[in-house]
N, C-alpha and C. Protein backbone atom coordinates (compact mmCIF):
# COMPACT_ATOMS: atom_id res chain seq x y z
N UNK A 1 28.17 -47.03 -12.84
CA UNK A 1 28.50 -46.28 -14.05
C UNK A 1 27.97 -47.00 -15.29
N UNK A 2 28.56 -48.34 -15.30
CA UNK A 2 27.95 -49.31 -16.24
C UNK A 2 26.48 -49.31 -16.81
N UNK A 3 25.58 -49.02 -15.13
CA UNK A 3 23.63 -48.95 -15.18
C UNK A 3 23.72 -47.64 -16.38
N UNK A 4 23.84 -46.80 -16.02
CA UNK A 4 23.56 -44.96 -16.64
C UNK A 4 24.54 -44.81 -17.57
N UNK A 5 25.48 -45.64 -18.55
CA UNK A 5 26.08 -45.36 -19.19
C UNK A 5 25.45 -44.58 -20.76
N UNK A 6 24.47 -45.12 -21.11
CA UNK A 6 23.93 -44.90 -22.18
C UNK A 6 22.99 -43.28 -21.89
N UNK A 7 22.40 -43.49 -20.48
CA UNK A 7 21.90 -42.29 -20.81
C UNK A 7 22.82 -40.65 -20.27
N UNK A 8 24.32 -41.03 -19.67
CA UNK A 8 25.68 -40.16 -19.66
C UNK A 8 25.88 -39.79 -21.01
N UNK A 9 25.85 -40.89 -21.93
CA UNK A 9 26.32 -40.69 -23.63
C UNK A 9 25.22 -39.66 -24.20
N UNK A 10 23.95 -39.95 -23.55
CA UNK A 10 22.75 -39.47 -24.17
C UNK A 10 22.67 -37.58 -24.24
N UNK A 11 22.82 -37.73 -22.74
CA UNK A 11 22.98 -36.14 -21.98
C UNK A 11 24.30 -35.77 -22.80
N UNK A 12 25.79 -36.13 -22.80
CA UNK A 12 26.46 -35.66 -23.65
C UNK A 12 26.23 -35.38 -25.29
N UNK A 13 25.85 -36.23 -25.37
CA UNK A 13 25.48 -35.86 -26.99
C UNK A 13 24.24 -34.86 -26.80
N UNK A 14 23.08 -34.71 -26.10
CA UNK A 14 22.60 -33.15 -26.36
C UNK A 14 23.06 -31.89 -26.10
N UNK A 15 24.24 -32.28 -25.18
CA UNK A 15 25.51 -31.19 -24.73
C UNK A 15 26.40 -30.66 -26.66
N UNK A 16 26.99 -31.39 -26.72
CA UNK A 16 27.48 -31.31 -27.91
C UNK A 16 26.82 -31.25 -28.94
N UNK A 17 25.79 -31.44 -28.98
CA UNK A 17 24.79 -31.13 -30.37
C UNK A 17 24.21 -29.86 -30.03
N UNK A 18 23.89 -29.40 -29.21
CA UNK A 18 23.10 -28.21 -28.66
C UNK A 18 24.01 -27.33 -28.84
N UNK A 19 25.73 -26.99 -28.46
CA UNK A 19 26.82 -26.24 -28.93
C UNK A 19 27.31 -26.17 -30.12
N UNK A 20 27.39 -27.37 -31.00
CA UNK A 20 27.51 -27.51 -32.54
C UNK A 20 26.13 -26.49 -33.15
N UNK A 21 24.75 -26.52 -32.85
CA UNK A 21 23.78 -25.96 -33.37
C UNK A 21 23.90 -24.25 -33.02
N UNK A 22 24.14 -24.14 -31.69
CA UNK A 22 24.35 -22.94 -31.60
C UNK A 22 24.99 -22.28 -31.93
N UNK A 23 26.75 -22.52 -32.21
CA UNK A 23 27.89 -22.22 -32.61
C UNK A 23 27.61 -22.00 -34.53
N UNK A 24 26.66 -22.99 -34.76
CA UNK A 24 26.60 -23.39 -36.19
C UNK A 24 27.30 -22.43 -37.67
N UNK A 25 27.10 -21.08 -37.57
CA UNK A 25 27.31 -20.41 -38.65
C UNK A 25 28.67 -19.70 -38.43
N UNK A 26 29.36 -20.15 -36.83
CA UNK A 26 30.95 -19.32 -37.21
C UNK A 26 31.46 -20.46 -37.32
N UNK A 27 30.83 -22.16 -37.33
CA UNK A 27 32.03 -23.09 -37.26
C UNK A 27 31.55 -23.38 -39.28
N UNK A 28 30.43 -23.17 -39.41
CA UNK A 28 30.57 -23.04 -41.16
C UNK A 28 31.72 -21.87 -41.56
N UNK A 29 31.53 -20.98 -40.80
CA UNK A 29 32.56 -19.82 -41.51
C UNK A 29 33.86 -20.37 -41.55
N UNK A 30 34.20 -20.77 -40.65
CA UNK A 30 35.65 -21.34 -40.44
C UNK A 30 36.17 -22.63 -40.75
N UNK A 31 34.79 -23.83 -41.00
CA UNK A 31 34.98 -24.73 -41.59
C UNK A 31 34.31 -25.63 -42.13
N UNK A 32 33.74 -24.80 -43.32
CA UNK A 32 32.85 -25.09 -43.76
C UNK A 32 32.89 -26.49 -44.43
N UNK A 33 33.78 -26.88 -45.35
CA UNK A 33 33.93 -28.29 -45.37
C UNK A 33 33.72 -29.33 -44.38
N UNK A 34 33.81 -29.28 -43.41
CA UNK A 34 33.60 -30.13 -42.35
C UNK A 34 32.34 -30.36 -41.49
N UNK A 35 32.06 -29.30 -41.82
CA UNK A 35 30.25 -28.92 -41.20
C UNK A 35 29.65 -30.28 -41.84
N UNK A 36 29.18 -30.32 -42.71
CA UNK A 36 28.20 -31.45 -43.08
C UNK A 36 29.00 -32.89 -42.21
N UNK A 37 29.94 -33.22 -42.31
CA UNK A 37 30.76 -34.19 -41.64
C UNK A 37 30.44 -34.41 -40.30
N UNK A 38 30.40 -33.04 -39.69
CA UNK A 38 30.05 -33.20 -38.44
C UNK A 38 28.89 -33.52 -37.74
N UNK A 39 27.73 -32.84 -38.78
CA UNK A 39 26.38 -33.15 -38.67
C UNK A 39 26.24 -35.01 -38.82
N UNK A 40 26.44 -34.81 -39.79
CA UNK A 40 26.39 -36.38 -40.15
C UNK A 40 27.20 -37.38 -39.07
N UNK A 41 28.26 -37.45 -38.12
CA UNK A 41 28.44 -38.03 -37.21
C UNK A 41 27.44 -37.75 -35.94
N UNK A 42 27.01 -36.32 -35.96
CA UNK A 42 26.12 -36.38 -34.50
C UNK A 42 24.77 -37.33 -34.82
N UNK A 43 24.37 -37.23 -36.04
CA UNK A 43 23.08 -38.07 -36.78
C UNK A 43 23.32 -39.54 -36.38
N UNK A 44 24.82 -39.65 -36.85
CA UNK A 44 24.73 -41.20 -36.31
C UNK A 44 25.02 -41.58 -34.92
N UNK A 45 25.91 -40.53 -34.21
CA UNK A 45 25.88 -41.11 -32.89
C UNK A 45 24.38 -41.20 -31.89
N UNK A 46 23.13 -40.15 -32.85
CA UNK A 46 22.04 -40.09 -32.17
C UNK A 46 21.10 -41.61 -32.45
N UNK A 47 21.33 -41.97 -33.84
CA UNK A 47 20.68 -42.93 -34.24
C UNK A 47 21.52 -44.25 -33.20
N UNK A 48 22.58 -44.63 -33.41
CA UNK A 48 23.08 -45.48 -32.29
C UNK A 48 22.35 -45.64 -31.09
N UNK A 49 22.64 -44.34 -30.51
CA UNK A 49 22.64 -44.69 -28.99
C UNK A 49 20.88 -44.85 -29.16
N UNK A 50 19.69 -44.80 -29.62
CA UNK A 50 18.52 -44.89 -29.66
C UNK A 50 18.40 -46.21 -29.85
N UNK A 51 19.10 -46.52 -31.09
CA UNK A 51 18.88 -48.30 -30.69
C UNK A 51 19.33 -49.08 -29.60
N UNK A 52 20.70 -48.49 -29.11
CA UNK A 52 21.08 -49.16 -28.24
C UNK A 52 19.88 -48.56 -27.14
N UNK A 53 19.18 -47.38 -27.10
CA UNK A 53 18.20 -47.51 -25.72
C UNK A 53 16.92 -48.09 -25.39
N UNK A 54 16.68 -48.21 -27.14
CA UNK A 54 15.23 -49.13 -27.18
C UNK A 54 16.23 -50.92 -26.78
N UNK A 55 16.58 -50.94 -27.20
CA UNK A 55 17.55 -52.28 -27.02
C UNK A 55 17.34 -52.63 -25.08
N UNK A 56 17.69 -51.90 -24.71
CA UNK A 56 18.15 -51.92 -23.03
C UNK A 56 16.48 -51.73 -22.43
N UNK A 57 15.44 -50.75 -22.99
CA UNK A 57 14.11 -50.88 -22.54
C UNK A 57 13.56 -52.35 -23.09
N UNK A 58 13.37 -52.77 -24.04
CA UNK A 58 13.15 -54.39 -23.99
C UNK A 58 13.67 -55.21 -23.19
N UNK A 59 15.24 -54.94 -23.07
CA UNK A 59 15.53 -56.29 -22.30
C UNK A 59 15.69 -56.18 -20.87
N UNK A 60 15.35 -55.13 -20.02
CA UNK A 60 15.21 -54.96 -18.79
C UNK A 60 14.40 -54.24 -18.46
N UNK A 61 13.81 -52.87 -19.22
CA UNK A 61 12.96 -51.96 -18.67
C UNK A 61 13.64 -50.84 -18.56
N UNK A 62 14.95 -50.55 -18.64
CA UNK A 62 15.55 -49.69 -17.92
C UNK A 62 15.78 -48.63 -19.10
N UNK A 63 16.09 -47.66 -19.33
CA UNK A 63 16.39 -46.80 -20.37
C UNK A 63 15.84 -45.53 -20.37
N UNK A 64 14.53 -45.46 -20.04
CA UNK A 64 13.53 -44.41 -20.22
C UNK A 64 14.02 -42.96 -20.29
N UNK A 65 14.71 -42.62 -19.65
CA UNK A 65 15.58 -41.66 -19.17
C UNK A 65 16.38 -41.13 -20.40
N UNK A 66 17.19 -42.27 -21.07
CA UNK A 66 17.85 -41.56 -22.11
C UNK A 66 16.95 -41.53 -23.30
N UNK A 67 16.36 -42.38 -23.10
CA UNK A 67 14.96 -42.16 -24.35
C UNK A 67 14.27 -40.66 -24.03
N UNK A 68 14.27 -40.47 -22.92
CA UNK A 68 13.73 -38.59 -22.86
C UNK A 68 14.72 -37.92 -23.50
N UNK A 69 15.67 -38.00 -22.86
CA UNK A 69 17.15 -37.24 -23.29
C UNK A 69 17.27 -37.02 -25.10
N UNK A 70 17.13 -38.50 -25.26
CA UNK A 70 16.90 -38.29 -26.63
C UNK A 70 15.90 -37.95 -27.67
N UNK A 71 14.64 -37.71 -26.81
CA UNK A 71 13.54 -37.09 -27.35
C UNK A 71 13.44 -35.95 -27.36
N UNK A 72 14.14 -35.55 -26.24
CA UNK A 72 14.44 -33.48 -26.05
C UNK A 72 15.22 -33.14 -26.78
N UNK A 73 16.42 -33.88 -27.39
CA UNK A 73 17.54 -33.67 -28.11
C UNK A 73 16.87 -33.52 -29.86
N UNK A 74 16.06 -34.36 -30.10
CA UNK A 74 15.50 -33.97 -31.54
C UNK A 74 14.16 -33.19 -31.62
N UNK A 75 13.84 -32.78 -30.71
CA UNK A 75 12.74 -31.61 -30.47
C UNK A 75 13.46 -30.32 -30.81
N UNK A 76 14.82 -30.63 -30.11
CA UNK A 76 15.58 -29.19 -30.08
C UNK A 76 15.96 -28.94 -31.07
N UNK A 77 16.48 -29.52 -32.19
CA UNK A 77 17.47 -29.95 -33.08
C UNK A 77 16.15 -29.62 -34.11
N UNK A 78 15.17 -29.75 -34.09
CA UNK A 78 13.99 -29.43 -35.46
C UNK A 78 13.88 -28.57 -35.08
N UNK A 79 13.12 -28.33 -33.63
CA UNK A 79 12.20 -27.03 -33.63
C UNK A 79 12.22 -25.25 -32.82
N UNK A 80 13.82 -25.95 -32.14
CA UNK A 80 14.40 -24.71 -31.65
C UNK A 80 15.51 -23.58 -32.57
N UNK A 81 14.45 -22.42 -32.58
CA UNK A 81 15.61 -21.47 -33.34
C UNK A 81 16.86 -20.99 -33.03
N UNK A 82 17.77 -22.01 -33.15
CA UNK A 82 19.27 -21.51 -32.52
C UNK A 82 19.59 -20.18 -33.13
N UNK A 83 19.57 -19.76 -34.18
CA UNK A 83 20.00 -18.74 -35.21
C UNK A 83 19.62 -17.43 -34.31
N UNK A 84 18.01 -17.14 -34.54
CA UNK A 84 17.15 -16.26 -33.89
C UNK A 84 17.66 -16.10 -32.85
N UNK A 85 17.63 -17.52 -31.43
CA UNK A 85 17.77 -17.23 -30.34
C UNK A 85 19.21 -16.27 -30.50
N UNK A 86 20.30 -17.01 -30.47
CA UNK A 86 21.75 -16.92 -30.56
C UNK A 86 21.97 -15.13 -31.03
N UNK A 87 21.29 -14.99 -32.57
CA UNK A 87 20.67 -13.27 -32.88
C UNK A 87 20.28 -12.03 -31.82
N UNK A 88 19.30 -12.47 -30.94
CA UNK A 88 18.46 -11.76 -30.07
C UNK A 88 19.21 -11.91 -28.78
N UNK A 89 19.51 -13.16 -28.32
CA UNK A 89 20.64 -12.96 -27.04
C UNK A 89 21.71 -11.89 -27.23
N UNK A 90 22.45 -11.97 -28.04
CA UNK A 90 23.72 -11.40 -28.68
C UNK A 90 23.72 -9.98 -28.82
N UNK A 91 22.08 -9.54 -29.21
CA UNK A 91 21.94 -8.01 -29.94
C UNK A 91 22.32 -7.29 -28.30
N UNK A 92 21.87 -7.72 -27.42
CA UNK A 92 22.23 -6.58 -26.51
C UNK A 92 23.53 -7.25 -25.56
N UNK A 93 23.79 -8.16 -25.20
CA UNK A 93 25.23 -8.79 -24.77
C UNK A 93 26.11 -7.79 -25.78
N UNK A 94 26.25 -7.95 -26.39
CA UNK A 94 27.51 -7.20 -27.53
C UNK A 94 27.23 -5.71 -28.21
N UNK A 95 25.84 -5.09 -27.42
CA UNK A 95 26.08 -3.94 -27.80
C UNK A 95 26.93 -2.90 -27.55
N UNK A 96 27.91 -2.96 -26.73
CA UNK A 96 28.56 -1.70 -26.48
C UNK A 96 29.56 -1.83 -27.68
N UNK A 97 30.40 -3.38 -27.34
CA UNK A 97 31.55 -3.48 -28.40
C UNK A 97 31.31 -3.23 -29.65
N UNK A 98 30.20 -4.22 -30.18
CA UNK A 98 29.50 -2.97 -31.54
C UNK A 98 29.32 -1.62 -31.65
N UNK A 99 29.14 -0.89 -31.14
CA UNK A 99 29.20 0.30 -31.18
C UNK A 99 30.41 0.77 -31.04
N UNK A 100 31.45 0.24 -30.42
CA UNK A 100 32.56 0.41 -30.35
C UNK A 100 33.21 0.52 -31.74
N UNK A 101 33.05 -0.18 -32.41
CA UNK A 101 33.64 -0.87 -33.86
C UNK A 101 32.99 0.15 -34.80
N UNK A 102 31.31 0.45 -34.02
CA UNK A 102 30.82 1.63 -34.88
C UNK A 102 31.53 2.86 -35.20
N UNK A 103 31.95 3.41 -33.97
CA UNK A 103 32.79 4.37 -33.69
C UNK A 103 34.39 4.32 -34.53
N UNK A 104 34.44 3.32 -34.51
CA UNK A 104 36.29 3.23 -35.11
C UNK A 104 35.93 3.65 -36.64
N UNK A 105 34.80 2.86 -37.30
CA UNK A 105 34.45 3.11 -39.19
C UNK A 105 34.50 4.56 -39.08
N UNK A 106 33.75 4.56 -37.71
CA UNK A 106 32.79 6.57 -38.06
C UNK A 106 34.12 7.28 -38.59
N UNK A 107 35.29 7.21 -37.33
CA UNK A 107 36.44 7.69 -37.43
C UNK A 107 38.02 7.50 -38.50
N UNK A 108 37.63 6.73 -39.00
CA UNK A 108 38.21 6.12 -39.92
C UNK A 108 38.98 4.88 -39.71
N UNK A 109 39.53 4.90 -38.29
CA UNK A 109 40.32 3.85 -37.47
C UNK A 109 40.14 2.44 -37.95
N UNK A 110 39.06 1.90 -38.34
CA UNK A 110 38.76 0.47 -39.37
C UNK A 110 38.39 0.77 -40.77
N UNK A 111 39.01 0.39 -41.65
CA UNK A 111 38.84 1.05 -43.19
C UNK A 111 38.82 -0.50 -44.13
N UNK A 112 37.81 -0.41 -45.05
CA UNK A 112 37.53 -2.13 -45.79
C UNK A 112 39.00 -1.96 -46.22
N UNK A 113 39.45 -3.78 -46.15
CA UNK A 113 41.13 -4.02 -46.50
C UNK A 113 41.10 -5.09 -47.79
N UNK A 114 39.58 -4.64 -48.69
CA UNK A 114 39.86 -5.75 -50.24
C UNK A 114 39.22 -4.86 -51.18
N UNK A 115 38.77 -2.97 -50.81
CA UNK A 115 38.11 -2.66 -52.12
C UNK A 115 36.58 -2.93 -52.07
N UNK A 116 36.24 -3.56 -51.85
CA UNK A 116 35.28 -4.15 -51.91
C UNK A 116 34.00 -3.63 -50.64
N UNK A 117 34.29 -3.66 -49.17
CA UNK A 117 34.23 -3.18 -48.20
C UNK A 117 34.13 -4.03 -46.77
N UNK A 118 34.36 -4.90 -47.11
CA UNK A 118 35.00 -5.85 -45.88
C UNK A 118 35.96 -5.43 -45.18
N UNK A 119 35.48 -5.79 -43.92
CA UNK A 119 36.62 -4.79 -42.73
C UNK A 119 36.88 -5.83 -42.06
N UNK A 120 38.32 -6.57 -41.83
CA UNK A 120 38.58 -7.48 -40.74
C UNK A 120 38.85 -6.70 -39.09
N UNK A 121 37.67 -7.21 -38.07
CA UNK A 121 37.94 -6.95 -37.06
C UNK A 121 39.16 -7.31 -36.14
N UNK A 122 39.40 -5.97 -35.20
CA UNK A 122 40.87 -6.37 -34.28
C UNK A 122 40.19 -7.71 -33.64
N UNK A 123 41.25 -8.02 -32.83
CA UNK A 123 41.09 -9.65 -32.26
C UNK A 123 40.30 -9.41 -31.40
N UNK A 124 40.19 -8.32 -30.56
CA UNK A 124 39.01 -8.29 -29.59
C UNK A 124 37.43 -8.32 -30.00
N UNK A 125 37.27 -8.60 -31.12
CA UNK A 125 36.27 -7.97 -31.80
C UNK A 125 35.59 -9.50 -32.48
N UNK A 126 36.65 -9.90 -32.67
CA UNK A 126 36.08 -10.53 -34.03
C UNK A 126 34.95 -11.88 -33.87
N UNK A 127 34.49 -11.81 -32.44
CA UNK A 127 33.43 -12.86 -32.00
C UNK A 127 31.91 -12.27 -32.73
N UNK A 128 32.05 -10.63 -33.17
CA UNK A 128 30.67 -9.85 -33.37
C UNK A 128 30.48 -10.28 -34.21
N UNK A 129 31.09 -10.66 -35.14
CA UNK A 129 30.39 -11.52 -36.55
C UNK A 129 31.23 -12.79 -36.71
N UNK A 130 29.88 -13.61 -37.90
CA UNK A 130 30.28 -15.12 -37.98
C UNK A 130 31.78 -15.34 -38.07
N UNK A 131 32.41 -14.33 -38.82
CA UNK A 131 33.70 -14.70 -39.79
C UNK A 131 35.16 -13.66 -39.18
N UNK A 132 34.49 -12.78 -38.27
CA UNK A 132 35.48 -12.25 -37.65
C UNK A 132 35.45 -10.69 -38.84
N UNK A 133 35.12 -10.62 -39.66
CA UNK A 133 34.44 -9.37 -40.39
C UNK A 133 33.12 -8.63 -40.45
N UNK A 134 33.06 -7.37 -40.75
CA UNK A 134 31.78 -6.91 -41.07
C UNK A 134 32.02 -6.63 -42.40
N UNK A 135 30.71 -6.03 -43.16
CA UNK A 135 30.41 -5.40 -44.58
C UNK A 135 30.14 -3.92 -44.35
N UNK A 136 30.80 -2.92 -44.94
CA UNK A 136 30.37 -1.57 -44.90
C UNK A 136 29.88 -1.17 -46.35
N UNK A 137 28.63 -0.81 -46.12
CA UNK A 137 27.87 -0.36 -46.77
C UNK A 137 27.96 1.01 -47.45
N UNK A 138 28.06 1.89 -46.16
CA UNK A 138 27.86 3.19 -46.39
C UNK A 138 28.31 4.01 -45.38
N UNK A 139 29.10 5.27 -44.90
CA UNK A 139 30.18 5.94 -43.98
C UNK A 139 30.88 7.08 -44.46
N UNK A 140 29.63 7.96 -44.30
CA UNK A 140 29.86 9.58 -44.91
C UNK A 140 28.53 10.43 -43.99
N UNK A 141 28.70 11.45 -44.60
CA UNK A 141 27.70 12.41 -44.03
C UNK A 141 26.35 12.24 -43.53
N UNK A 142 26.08 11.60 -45.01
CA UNK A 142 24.40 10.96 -45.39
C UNK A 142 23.91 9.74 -44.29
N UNK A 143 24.95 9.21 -43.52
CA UNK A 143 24.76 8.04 -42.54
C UNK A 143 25.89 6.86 -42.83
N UNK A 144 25.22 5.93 -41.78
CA UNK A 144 26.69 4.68 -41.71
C UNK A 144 25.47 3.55 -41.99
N UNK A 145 25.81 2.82 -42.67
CA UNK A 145 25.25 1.34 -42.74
C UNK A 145 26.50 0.17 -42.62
N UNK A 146 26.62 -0.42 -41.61
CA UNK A 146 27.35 -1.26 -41.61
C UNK A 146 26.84 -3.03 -41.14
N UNK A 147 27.25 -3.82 -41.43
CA UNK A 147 26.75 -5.24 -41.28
C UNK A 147 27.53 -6.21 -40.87
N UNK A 148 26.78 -6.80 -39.87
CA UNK A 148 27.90 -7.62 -39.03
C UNK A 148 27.02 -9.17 -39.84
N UNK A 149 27.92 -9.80 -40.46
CA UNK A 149 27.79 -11.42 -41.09
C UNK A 149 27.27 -12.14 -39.55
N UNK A 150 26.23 -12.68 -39.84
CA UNK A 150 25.22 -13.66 -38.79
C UNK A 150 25.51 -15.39 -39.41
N UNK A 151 25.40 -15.05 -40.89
CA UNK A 151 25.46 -16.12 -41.80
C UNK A 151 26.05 -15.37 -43.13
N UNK A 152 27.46 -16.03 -43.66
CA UNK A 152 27.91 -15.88 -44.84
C UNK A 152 28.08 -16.43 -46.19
N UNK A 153 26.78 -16.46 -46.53
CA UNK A 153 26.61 -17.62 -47.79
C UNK A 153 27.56 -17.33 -48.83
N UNK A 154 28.02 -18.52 -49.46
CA UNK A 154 28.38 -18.85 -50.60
C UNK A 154 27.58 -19.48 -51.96
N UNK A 155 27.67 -18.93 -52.88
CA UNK A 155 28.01 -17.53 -53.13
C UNK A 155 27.50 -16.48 -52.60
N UNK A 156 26.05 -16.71 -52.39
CA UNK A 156 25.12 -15.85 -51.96
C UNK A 156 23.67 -16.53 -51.18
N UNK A 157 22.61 -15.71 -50.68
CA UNK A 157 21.95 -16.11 -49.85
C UNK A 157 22.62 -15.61 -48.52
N UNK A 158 22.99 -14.92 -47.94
CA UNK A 158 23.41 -14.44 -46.65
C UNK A 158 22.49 -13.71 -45.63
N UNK A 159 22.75 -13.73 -44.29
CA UNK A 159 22.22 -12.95 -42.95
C UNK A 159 22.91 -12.33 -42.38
N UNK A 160 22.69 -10.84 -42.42
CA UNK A 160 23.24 -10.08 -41.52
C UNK A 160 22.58 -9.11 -40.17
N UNK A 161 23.58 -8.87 -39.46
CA UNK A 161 22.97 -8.12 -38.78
C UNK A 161 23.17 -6.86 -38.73
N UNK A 162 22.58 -5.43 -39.55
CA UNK A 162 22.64 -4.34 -40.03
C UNK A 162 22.20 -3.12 -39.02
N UNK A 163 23.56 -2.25 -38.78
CA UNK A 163 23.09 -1.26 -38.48
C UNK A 163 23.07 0.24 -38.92
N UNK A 164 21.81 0.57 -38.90
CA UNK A 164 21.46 1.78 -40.08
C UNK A 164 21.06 2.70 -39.24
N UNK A 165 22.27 3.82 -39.50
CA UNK A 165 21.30 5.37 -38.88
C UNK A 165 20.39 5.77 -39.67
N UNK A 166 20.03 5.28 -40.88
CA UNK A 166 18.96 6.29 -41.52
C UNK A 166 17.71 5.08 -41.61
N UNK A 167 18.12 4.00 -40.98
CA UNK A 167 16.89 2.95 -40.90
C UNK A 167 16.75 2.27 -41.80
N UNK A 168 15.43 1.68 -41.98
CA UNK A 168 15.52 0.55 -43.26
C UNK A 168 15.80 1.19 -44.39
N UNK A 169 14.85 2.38 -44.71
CA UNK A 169 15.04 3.09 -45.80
C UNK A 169 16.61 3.17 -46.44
N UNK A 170 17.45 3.18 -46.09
CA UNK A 170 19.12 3.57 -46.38
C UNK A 170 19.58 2.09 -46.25
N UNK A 171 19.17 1.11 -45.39
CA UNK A 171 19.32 -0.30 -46.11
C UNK A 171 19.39 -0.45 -47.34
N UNK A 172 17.97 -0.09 -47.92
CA UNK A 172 17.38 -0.58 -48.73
C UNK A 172 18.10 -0.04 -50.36
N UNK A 173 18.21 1.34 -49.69
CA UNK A 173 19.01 2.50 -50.74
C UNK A 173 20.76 1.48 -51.35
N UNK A 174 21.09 0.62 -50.07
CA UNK A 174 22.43 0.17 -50.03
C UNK A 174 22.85 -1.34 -50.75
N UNK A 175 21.67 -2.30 -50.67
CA UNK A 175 21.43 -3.41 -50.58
C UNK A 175 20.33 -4.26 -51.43
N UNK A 176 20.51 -3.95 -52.45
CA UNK A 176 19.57 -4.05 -53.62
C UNK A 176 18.30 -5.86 -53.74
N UNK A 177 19.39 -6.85 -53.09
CA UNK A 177 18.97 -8.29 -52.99
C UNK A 177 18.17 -8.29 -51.61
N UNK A 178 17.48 -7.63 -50.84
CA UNK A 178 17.26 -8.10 -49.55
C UNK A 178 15.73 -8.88 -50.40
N UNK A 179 15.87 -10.03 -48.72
CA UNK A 179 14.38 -10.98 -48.97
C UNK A 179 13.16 -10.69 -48.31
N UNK A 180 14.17 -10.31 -46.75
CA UNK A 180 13.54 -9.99 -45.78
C UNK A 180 14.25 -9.17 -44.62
N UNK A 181 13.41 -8.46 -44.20
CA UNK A 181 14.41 -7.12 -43.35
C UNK A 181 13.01 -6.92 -42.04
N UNK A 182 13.75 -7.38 -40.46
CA UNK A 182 13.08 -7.14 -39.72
C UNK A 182 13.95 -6.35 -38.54
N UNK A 183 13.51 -5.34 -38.01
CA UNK A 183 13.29 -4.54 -36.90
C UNK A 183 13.81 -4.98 -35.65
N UNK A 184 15.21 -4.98 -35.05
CA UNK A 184 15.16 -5.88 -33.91
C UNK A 184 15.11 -4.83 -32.55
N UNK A 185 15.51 -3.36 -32.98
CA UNK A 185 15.43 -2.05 -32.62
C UNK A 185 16.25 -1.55 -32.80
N UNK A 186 16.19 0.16 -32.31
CA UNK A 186 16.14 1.31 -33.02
C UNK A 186 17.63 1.10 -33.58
N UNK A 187 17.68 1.10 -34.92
CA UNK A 187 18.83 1.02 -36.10
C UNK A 187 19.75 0.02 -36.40
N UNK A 188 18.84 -1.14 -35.59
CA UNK A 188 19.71 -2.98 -35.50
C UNK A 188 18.35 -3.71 -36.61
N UNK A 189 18.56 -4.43 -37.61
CA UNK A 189 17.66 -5.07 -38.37
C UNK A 189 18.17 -6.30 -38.93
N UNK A 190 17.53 -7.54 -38.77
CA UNK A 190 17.95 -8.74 -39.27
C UNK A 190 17.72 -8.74 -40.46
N UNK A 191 18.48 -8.69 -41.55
CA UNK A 191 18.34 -9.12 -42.60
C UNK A 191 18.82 -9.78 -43.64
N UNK A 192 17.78 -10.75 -44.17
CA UNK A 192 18.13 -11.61 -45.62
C UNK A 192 18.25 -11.22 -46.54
N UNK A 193 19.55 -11.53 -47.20
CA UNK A 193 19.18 -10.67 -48.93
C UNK A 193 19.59 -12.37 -49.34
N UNK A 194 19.52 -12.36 -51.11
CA UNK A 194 19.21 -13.31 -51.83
C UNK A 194 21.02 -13.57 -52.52
């Protein structure tokens, strides 16, 4: 246990950094103060255990292993799109229950509870967006635009994931700040507003 200890720590910490990254924008929603905190301990437990593995390859040879571990771990951590991926997995895993939720606005059964148009989802629900809410846009004759929070910036700068029966066009009619608005299919669109 003693030999492979460092590279057990190694494999765990891309376990736990790989779930912190993926998880990333409902554990900001929920705690957002702590987010940077947390980053900043996985930073240092990564920087540690690297010295301690160059440390153990000098003085015996042995290490190599968690030195991969830890080379896959900051490959992933720069250059893998958790957001996107996590986005695109999700759009069809959770399409029925979305539509489900679609169906309740259509009907009136979920109605925004601040004025504003924020709808807190029932408990079964509330994994579809970051914060356990959506944004309703629009829910009348003319069509439904509703938005499930991907990312909920403060103040602003946010990602949602929007679904529009009348398409981008009626987005666009709804949502005056967008940055960027892409197509994920027919009436699901990722989009940035400012």
């Amino acid at each position: 246990m003693k030999k492979n200890g460092l590279l057990l720590l190694s494999i765990l910490l891309l376990a736990v950094s790989f779930t912190v990254h993926w998880f990333g924008d409902h554990l900001f929603s929920m705690f957002w103060v702590l987010v940077f905190h947390v980053y900043l301990l996985l930073l240092g437990c990564f920087i540690a255990l690297l010295v301690l593995t160059v440390r153990q390859i000098r003085r015996d040879r042995r290490g190599y292993a968690g030195l991969a571990v830890l080379a896959l771990l900051a490959a992933l951590v720069v250059f893998f799109p958790f957001r996107d991926a996590k986005v695109k997995l999700e759009l069809n895993l959770y399409d029925a229950p979305r539509q489900e939720v679609l169906e309740m606005i259509r009907t009136g059964e979920l109605s925004p509870n601040d004025g504003i148009g924020n709808i807190r989802l029932p408990m079964g629900y509330r994994r579809l967006s970051s914060d356990g809410e959506v944004f309703l846009y629009q829910n009348d004759g003319e069509g439904q635009v509703v938005g499930f929070w991907i990312f909920r910036g403060a103040p602003d700068g946010s990602i949602q994931l929007i679904y529009s029966s009348g398409g981008e066009e009626l987005i666009r009619e709804n949502e005056p700040y967008i940055m960027s608005i892409e197509r994920l299919k027919d009436h699901w669109y990722y989009v940035v507003t400012d």
